[in-house]
N, C-alpha and C. Protein backbone atom coordinates (compact mmCIF):
# COMPACT_ATOMS: atom_id res chain seq x y z
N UNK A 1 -62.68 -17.05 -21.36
CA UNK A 1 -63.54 -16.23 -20.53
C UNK A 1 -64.87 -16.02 -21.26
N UNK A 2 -65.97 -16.22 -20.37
CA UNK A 2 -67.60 -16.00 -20.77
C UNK A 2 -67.87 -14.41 -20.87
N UNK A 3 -68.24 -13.95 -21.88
CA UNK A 3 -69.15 -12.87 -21.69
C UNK A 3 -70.68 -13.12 -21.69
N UNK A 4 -71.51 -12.26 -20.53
CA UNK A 4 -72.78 -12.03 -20.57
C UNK A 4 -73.55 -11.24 -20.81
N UNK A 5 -74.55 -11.56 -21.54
CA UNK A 5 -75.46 -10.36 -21.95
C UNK A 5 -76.04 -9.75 -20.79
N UNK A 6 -75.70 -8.13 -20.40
CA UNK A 6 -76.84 -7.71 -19.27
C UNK A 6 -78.69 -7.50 -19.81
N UNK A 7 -78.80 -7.98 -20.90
CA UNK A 7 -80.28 -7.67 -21.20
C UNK A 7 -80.65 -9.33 -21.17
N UNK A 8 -80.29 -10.30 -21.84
CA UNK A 8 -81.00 -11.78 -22.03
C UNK A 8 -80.02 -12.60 -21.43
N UNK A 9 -79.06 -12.11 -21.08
CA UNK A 9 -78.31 -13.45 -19.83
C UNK A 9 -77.79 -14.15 -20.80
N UNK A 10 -77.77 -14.21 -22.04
CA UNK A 10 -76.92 -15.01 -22.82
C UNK A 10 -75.39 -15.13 -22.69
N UNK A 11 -74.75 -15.91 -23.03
CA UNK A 11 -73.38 -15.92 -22.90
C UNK A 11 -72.53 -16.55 -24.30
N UNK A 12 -71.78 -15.59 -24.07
CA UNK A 12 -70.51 -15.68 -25.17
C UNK A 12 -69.15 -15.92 -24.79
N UNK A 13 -68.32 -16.80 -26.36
CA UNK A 13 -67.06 -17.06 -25.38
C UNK A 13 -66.37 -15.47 -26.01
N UNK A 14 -66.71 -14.87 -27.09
CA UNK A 14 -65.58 -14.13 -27.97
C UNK A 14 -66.72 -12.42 -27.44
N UNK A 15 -65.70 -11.28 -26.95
CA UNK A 15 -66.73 -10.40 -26.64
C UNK A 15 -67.22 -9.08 -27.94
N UNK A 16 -68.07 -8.53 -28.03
CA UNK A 16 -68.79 -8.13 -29.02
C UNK A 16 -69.13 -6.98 -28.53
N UNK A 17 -69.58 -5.86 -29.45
CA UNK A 17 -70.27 -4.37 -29.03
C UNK A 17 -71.56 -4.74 -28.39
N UNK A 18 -72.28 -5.21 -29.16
CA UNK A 18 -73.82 -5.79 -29.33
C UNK A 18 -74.20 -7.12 -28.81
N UNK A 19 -75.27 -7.95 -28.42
CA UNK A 19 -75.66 -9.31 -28.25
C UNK A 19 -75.77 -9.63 -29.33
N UNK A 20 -75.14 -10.48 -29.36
CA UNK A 20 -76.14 -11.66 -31.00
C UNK A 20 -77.06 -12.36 -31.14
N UNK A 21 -77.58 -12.47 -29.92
CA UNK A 21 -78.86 -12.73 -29.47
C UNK A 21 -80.07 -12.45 -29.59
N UNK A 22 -80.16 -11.13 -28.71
CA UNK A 22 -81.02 -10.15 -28.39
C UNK A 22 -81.07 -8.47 -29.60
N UNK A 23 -79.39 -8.34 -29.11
CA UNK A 23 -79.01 -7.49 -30.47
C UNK A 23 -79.07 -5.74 -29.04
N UNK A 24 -78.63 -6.17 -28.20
CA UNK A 24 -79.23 -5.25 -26.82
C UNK A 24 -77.43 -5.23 -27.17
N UNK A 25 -76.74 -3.92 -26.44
CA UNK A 25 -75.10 -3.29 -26.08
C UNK A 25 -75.06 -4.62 -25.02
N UNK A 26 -73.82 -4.52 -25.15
CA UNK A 26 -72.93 -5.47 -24.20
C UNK A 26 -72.46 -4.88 -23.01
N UNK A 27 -72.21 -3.36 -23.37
CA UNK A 27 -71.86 -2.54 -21.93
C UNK A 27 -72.85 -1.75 -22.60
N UNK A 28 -74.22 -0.95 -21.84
CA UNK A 28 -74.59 -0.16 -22.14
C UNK A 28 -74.21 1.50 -21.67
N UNK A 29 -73.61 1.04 -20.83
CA UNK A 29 -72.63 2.75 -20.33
C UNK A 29 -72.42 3.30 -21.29
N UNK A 30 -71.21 2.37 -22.17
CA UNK A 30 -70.02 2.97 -23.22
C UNK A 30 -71.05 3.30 -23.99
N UNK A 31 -72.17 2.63 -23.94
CA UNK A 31 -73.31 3.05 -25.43
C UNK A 31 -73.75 3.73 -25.71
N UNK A 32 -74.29 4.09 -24.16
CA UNK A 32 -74.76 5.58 -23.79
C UNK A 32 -73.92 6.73 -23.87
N UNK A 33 -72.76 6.66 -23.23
CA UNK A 33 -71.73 7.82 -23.81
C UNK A 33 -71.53 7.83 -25.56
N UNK A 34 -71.40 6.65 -25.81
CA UNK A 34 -71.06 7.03 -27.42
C UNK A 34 -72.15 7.78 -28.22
N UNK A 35 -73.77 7.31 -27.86
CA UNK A 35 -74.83 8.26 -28.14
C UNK A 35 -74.93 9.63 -27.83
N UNK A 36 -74.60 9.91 -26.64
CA UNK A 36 -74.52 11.36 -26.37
C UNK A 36 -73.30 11.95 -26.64
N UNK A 37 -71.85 11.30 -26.90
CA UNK A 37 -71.16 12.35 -27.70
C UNK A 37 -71.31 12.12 -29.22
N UNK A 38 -72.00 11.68 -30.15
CA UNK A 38 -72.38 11.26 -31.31
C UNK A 38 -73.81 12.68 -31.51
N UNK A 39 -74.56 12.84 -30.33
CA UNK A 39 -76.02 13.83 -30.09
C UNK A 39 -75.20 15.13 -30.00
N UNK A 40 -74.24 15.18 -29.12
CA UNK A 40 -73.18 16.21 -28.99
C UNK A 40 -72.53 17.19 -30.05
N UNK A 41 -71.77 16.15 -30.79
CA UNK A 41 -71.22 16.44 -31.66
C UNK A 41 -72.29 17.00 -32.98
N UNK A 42 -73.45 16.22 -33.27
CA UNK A 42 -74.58 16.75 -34.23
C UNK A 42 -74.49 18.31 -33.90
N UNK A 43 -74.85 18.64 -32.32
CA UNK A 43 -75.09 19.93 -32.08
C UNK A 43 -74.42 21.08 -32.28
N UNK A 44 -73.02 20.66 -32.11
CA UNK A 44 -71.55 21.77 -32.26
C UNK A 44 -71.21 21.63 -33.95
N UNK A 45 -71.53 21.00 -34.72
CA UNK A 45 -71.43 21.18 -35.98
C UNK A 45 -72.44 21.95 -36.98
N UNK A 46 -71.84 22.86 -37.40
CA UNK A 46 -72.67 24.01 -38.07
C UNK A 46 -73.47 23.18 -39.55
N UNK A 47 -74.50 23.00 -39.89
CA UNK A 47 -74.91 22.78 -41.05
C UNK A 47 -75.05 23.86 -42.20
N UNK A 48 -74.98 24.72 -42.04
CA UNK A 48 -75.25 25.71 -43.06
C UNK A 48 -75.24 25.26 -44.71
N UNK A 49 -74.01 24.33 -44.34
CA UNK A 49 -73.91 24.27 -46.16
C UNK A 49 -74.68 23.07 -46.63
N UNK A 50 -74.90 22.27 -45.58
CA UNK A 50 -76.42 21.06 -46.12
C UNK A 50 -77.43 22.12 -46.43
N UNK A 51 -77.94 22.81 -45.74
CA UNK A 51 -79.58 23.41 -46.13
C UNK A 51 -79.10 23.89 -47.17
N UNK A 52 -77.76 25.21 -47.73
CA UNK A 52 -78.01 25.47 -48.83
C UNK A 52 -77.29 24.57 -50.16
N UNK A 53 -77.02 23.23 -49.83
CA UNK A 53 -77.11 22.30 -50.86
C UNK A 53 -78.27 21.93 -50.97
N UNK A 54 -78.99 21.55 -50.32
CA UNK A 54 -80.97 20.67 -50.14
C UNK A 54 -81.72 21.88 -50.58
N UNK A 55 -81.15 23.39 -50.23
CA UNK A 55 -82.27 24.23 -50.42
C UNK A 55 -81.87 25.04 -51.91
N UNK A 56 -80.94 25.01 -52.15
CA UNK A 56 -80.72 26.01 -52.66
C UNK A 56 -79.51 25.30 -54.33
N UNK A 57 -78.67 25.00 -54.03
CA UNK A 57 -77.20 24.02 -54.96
C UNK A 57 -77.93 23.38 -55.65
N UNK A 58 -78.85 22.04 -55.44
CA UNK A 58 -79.29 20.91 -55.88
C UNK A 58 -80.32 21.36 -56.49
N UNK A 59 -81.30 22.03 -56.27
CA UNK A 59 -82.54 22.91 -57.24
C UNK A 59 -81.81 23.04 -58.26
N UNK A 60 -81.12 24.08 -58.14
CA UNK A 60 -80.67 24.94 -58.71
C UNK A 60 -79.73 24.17 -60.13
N UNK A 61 -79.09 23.00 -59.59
CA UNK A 61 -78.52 21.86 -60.16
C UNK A 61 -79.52 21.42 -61.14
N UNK A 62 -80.58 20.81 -60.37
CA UNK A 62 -81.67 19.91 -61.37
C UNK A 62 -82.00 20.97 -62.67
N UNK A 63 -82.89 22.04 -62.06
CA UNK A 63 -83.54 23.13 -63.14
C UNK A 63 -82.36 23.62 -64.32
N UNK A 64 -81.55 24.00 -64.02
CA UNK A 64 -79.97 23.97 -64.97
C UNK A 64 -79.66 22.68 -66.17
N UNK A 65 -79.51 21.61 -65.50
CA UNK A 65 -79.45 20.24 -66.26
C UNK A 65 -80.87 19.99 -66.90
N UNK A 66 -82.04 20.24 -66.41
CA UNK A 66 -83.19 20.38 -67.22
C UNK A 66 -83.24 21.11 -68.58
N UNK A 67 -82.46 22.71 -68.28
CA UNK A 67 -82.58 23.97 -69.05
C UNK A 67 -81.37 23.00 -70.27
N UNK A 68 -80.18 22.78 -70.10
CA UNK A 68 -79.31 22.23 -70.61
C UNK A 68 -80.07 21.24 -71.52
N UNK A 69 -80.84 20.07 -70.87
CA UNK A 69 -81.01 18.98 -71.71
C UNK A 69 -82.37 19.83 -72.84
N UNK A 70 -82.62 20.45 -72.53
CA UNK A 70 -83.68 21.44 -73.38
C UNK A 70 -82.72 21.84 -74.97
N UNK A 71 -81.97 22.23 -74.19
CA UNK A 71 -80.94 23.21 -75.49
C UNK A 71 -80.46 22.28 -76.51
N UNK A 72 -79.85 21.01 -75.62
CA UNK A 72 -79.04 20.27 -76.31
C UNK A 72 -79.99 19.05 -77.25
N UNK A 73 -81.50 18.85 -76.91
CA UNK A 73 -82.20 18.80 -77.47
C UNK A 73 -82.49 19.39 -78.84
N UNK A 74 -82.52 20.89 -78.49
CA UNK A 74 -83.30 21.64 -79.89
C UNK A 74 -81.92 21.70 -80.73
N UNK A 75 -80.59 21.33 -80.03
CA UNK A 75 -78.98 21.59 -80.77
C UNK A 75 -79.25 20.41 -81.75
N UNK A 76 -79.63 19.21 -81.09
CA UNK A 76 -79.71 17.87 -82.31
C UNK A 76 -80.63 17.94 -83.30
N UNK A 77 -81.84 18.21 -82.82
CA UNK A 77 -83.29 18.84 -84.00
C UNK A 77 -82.72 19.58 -84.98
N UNK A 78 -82.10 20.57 -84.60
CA UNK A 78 -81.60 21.70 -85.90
C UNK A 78 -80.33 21.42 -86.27
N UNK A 79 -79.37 20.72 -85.94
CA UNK A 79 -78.39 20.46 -86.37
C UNK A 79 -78.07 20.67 -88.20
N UNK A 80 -76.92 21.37 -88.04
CA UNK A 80 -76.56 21.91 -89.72
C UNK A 80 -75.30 21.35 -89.55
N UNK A 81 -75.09 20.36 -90.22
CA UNK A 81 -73.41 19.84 -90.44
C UNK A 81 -72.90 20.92 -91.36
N UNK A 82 -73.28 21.92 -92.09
CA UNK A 82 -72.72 22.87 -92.68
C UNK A 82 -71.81 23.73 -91.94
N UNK A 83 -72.23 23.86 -90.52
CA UNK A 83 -71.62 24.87 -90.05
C UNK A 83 -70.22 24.50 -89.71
N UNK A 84 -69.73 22.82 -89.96
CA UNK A 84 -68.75 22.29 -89.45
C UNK A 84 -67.92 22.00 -90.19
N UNK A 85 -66.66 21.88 -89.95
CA UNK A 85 -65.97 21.13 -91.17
C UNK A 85 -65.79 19.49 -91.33
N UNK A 86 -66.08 19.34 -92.23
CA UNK A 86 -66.28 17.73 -92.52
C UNK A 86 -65.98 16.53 -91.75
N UNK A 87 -64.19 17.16 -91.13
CA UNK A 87 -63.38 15.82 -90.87
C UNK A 87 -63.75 15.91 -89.36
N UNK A 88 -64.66 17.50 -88.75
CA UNK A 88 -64.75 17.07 -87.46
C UNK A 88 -66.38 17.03 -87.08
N UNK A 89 -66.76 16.40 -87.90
CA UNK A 89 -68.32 16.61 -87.74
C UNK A 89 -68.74 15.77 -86.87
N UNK A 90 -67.71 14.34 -86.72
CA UNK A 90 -68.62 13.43 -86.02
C UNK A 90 -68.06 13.41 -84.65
N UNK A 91 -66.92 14.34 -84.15
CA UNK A 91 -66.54 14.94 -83.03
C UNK A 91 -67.90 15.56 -82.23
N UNK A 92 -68.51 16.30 -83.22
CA UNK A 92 -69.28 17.10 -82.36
C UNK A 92 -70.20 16.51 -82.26
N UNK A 93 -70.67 15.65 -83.20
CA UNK A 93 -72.06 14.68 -83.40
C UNK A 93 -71.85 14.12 -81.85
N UNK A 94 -71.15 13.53 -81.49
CA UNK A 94 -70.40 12.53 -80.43
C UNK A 94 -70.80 13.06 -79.05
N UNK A 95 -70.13 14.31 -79.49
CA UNK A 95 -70.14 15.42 -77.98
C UNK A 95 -71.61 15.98 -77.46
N UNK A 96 -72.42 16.14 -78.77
CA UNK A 96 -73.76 16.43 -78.84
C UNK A 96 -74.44 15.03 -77.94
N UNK A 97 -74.39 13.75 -78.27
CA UNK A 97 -74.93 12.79 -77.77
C UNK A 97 -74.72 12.35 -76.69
N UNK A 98 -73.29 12.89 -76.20
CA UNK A 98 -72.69 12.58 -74.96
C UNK A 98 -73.34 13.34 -73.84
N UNK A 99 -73.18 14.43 -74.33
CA UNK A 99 -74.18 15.47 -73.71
C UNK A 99 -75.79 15.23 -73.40
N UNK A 100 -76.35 14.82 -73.99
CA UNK A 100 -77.27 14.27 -73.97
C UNK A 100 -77.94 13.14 -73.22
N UNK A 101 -76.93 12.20 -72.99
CA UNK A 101 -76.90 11.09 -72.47
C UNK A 101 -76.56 11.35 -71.08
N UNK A 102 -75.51 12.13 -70.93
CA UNK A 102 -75.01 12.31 -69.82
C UNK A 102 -75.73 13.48 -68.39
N UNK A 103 -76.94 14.29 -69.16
CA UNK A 103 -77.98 15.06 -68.67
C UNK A 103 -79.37 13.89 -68.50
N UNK A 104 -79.32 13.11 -69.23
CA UNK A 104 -80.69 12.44 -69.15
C UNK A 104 -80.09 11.58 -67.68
N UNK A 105 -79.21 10.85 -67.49
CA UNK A 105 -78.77 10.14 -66.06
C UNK A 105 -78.46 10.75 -65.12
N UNK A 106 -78.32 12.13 -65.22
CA UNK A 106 -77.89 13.42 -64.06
C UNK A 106 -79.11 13.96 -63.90
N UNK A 107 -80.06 14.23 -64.35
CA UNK A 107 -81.28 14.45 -63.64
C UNK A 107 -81.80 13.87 -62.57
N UNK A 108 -82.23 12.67 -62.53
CA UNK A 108 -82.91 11.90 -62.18
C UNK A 108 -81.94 11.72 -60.25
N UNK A 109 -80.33 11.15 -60.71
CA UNK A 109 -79.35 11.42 -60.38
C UNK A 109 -79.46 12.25 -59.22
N UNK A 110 -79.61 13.53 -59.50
CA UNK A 110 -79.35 14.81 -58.50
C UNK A 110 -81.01 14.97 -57.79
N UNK A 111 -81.90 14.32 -58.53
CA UNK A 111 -83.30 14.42 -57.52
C UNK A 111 -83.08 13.21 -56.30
N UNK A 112 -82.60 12.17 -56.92
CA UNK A 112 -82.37 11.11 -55.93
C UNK A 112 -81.41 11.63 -54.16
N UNK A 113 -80.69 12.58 -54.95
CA UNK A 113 -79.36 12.92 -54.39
C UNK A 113 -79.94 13.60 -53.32
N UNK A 114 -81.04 14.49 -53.67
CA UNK A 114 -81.73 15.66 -53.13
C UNK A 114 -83.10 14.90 -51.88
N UNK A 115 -83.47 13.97 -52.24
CA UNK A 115 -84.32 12.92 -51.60
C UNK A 115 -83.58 12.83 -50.65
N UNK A 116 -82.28 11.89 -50.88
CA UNK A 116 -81.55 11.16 -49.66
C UNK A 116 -80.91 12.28 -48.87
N UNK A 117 -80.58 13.24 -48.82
CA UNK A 117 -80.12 13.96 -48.14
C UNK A 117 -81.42 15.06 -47.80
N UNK A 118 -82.29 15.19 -47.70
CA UNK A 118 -83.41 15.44 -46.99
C UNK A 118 -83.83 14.39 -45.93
N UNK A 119 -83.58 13.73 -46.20
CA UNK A 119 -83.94 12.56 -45.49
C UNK A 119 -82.72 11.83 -44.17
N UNK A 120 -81.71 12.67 -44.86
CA UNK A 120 -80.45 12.54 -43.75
C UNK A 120 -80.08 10.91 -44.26
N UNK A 121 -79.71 10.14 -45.29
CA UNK A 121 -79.26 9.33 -45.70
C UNK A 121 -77.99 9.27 -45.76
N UNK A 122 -76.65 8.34 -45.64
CA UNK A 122 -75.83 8.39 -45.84
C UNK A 122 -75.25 8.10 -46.99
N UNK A 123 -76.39 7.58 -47.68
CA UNK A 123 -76.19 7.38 -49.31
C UNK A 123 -76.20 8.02 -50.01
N UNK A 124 -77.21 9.14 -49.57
CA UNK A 124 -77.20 10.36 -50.49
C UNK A 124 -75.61 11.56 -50.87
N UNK A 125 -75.22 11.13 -49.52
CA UNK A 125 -73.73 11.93 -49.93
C UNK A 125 -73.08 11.08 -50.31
N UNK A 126 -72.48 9.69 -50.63
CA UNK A 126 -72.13 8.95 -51.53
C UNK A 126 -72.68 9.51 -52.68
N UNK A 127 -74.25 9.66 -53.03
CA UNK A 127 -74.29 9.94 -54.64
C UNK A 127 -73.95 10.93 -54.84
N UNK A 128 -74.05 12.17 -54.21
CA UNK A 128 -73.53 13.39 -54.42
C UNK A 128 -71.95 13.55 -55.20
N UNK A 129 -71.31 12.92 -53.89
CA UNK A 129 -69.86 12.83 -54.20
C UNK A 129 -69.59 11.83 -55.57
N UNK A 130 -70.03 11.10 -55.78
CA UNK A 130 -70.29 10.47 -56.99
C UNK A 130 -70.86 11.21 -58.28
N UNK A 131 -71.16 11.82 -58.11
CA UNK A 131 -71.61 12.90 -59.34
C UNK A 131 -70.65 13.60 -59.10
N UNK A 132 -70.29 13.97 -58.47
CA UNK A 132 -69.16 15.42 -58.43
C UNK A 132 -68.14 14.26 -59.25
N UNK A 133 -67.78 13.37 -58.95
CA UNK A 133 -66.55 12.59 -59.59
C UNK A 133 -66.67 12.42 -61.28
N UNK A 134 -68.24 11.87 -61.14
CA UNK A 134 -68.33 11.94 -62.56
C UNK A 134 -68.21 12.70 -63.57
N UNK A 135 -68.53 13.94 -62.94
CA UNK A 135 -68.91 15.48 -63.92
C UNK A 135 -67.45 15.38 -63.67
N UNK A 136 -65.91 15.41 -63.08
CA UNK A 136 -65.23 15.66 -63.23
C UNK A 136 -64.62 15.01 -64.62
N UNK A 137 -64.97 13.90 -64.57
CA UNK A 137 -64.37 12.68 -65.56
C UNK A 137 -64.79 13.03 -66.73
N UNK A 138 -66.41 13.66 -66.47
CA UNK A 138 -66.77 13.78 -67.93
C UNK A 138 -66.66 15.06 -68.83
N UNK A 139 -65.70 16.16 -67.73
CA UNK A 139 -64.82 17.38 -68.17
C UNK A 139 -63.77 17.31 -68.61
N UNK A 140 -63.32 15.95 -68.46
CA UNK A 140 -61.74 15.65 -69.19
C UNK A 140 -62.17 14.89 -70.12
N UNK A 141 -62.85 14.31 -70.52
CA UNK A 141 -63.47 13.81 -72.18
C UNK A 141 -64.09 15.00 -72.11
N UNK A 142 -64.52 15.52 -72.21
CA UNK A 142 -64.94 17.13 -73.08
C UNK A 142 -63.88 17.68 -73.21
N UNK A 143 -63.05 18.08 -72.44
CA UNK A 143 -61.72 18.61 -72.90
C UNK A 143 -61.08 17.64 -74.28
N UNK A 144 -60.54 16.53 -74.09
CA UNK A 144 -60.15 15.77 -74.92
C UNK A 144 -60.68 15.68 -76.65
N UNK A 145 -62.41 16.40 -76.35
CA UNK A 145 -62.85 16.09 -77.28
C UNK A 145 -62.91 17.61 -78.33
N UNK A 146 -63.02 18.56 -77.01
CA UNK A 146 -62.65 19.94 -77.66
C UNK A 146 -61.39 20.21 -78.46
N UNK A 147 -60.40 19.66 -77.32
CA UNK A 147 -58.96 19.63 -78.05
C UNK A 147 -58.69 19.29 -79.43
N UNK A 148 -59.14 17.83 -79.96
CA UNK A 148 -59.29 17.03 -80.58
C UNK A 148 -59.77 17.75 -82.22
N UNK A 149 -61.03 18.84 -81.53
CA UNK A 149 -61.20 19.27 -82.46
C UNK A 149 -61.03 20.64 -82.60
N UNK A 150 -60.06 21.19 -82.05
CA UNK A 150 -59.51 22.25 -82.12
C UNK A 150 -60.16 23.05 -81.33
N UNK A 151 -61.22 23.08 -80.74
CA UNK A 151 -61.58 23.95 -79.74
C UNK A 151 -60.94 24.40 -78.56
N UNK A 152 -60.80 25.21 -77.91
CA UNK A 152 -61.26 26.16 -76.81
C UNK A 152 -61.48 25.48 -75.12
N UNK A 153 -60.01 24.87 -75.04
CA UNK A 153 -60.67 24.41 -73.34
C UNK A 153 -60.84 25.09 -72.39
N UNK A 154 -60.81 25.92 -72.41
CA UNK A 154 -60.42 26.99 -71.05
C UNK A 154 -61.85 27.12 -70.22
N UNK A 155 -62.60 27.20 -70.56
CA UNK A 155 -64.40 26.66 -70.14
C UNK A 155 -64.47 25.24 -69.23
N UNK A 156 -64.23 24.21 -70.49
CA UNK A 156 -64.04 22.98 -69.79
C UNK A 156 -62.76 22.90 -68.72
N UNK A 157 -61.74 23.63 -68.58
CA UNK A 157 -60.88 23.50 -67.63
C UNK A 157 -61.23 23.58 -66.01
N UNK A 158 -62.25 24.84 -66.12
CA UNK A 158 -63.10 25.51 -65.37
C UNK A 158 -63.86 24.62 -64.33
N UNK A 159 -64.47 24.08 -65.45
CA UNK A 159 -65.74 22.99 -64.98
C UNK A 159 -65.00 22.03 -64.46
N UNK A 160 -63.70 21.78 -64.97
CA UNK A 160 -62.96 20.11 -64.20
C UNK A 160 -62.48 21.02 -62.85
N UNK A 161 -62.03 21.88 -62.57
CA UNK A 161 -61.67 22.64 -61.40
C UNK A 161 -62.66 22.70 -60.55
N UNK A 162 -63.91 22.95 -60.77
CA UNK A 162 -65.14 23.52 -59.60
C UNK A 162 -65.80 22.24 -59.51
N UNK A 163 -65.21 20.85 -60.52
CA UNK A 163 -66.15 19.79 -60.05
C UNK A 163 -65.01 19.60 -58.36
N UNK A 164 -63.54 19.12 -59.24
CA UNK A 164 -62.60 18.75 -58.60
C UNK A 164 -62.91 19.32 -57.09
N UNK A 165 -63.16 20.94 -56.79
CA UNK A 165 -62.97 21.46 -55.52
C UNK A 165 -64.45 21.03 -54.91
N UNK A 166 -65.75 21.21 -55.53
CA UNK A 166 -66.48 20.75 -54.68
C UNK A 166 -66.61 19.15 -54.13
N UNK A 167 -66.05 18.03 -55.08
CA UNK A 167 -65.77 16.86 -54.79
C UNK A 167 -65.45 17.21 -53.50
N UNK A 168 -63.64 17.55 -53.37
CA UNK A 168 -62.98 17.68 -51.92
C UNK A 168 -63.70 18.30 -50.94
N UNK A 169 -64.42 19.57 -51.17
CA UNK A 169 -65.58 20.58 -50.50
C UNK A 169 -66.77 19.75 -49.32
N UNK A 170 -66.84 18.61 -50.40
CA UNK A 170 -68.08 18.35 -49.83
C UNK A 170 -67.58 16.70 -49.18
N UNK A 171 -66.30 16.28 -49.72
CA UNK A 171 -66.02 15.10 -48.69
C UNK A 171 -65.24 15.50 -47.52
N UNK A 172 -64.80 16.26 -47.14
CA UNK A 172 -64.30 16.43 -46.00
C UNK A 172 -65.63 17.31 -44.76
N UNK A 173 -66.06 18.22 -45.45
CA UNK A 173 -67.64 18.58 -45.12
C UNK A 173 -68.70 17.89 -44.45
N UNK A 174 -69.15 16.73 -45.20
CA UNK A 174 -69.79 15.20 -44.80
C UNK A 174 -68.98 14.31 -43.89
N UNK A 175 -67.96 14.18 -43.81
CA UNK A 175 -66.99 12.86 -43.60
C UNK A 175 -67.09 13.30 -42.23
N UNK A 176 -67.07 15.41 -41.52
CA UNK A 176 -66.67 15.24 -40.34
C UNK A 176 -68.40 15.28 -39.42
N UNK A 177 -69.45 15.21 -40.82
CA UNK A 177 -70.95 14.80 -39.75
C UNK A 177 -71.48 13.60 -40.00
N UNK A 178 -70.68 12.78 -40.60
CA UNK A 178 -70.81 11.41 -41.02
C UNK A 178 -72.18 10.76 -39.98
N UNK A 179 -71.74 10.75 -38.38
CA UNK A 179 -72.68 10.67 -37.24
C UNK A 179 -73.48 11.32 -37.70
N UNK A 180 -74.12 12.00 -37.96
CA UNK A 180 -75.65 12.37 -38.17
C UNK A 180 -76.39 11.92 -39.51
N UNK A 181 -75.91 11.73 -40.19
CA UNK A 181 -76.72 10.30 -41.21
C UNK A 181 -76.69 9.07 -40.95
N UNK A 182 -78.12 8.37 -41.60
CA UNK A 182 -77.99 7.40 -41.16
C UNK A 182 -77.58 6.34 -42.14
């Protein structure tokens, strides 16, 4: 059986959403309904928590990881291996650089993040959720590394918990306005 394009009259043997042709709907009815319950659905879904991620989370994110890479800066400048004990010095040396490293690619990171989702990108909540994954990952090597050296996880436990919940927070959040990015 032939299908025909109602915009360029082309014909196909195998049938398709779109022309491959022209690139015009194949039924434009269904197209039209799928646009207006796709316009629909934008409308009945509350945004609240995009503006105060774009307006308010993600600032607030960048200027923080700024303030952070500041500290952890003047932490390496002044660094006193005195204050440490010997066998775990290069624990913290480690953790210090990690830190470091890991604020200098999260900046940049969370402005990008903050771009694309102003912009209504669908990439941008990919990176989002992608940072949330990462900061989780990189709370269980901080844990590991606290442990390691006898420190104090209960902080870092924290941080793997509030990455963990906003991860889930914000993919089920996105996933159900998926239609309104593009």
């Amino acid at each position: 059986m032939a299908y025909q394009c109602p915009a360029c009259g082309q014909e196909f043997e195998m049938q398709t959403e779109f022309c491959p042709a022209c690139g015009g709907p194949m039924n434009p009815e269904a197209h039209r309904i799928a646009q207006k319950n796709a316009e629909t659905n934008a409308r009945l879904l509350p945004m609240k928590w995009y503006k105060f991620l774009i307006w308010v989370s993600i600032p607030l994110s960048i200027l923080l990881l700024l303030y952070s890479l500041y500290g952890t800066i003047a932490m390496l400048s002044s660094f006193d291996a005195s204050l440490y004990k010997p066998d775990l010095l290069h624990l913290v040396r480690i953790s210090l650089y990690m830190d470091l490293a890991v604020q200098i690619v999260l900046v940049p990171a969370m402005g990008y993040c903050e771009y694309a989702l102003v912009k209504k990108k669908w990439l941008g909540v990919k990176a989002l959720l992608f940072i949330y994954g990462f900061q989780a990952v990189y709370a269980v090597a901080g844990m590991v590394l606290l442990f390691m050296a006898g420190g104090d996880v209960s902080g870092t436990v924290l941080s793997l918990v509030q990455m963990i919940v906003m991860l889930l927070l914000n993919r089920v959040y996105f996933n159900k306005r998926k239609s309104m990015f593009e």
